[in-house]
Protein backbone atom coordinates (compact mmCIF):
# COMPACT_ATOMS: atom_id res chain seq x y z
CA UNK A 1 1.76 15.26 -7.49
CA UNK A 2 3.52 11.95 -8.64
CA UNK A 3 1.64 9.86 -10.96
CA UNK A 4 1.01 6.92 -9.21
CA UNK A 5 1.62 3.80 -10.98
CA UNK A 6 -0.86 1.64 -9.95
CA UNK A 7 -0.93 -1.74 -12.95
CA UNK A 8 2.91 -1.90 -12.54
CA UNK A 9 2.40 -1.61 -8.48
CA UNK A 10 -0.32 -4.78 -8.70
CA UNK A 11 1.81 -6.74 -10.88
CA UNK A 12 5.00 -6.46 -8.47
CA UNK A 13 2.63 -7.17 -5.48
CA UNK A 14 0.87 -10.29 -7.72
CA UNK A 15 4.79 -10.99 -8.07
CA UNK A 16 5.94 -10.84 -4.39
CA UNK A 17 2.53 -13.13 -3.09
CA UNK A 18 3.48 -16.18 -5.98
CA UNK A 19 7.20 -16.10 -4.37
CA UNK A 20 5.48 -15.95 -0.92
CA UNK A 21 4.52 -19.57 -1.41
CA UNK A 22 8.21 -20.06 -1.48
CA UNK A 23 9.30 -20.89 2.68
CA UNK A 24 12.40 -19.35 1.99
CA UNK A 25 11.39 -16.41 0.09
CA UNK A 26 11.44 -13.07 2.20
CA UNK A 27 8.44 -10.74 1.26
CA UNK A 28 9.55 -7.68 3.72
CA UNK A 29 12.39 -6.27 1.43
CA UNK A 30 10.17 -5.18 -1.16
CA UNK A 31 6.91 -4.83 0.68
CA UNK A 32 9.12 -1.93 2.86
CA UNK A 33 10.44 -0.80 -0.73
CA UNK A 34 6.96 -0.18 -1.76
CA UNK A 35 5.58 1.25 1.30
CA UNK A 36 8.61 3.75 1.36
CA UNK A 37 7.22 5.38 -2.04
CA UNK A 38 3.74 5.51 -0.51
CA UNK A 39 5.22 7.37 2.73
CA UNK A 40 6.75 9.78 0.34
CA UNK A 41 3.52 10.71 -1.99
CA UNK A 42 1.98 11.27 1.07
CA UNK A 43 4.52 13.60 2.62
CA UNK A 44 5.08 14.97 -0.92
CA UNK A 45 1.11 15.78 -0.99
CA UNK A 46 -0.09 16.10 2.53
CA UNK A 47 0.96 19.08 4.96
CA UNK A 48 3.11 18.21 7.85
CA UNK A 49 0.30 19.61 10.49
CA UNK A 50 -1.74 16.88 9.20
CA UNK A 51 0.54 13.43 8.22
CA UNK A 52 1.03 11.57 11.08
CA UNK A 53 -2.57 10.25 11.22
CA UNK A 54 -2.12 9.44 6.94
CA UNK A 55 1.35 8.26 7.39
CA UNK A 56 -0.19 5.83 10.29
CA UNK A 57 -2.63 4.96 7.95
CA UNK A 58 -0.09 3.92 5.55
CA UNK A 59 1.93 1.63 7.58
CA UNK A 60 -1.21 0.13 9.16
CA UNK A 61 -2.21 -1.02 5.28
CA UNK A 62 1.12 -2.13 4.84
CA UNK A 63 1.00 -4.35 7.83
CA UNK A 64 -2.00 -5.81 6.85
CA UNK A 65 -0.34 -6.32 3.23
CA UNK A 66 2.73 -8.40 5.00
CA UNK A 67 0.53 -10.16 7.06
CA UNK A 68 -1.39 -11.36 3.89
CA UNK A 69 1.75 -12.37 2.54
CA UNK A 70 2.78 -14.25 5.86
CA UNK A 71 -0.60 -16.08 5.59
CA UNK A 72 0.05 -17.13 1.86
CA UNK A 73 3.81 -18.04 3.03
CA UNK A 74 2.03 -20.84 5.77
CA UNK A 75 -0.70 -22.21 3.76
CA UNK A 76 1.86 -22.98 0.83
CA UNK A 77 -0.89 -21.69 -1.48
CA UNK A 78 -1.73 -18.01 -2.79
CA UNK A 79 -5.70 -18.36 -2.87
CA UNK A 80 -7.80 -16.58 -5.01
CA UNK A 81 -9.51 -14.19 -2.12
CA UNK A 82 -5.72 -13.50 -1.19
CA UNK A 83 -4.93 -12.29 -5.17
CA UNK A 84 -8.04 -10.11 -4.77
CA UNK A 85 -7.05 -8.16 -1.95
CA UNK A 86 -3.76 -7.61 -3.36
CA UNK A 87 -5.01 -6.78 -6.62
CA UNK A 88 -6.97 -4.18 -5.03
CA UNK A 89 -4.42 -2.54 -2.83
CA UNK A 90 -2.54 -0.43 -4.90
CA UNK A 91 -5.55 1.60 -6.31
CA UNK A 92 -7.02 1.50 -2.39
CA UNK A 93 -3.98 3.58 -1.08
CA UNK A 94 -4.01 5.53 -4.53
CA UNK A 95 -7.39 6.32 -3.52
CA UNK A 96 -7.36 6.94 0.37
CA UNK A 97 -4.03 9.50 -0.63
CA UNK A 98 -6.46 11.43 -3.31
CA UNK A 99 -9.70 11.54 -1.01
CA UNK A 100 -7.22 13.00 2.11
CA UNK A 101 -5.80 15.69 -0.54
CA UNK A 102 -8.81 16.53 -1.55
CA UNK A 103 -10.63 16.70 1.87
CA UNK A 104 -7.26 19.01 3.09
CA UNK A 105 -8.08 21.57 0.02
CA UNK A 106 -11.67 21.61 0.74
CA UNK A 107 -11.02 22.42 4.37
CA UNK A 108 -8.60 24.91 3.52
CA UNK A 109 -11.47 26.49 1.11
CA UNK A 110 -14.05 26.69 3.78
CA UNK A 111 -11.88 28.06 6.25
């Protein structure tokens, strides 16, 4: 499995929400840049009979993510509840991609 770099992953999220303030700046470039690596652990990790409903997953956190970013763009501002979420993100998705691994192998175990 890929080591999943989760500090450097926060710091260029803490990085994209500060330049979200920005009106101007566009988030989406490296939001989709970052949500493309995710997509690939997971197919990298996680049998094809079972990705769509992980991959979904995935790109629903993501949206969420951008939207968080969108709010921060209109309020001007990149609140502290805002940094928290984002702070917490990375190790989230690290964690949701483990737990469905793991659940997969124990299935496979008890089958």
């Amino acid at each position: 499995m890929q080591s999943l770099p989760t500090n450097q992953h926060i710091q260029v999220l803490i990085s994209i929400a500060n330049q979200a303030v920005e009106p101007s700046y566009d988030y989406a470039p490296p939001l989709k840049e970052m949500e493309k690596y995710y997509l690939e652990i997971a197919k990298s990790i996680i049998p094809v009979l079972y990705q769509s409903r992980v991959l979904s997953t995935i790109r629903f956190e993501f949206n969420q993510l951008e939207n968080l970013c969108k709010g921060i763009q209109l309020l001007n501002e990149f609140p502290d509840k805002a940094k928290n979420k984002i702070e917490r993100f990375p190790e989230r998705l690290n964690n949701y991609l483990i737990q469905e691994k793991d659940a997969l192998k124990l299935k496979q175990v008890l089958s």
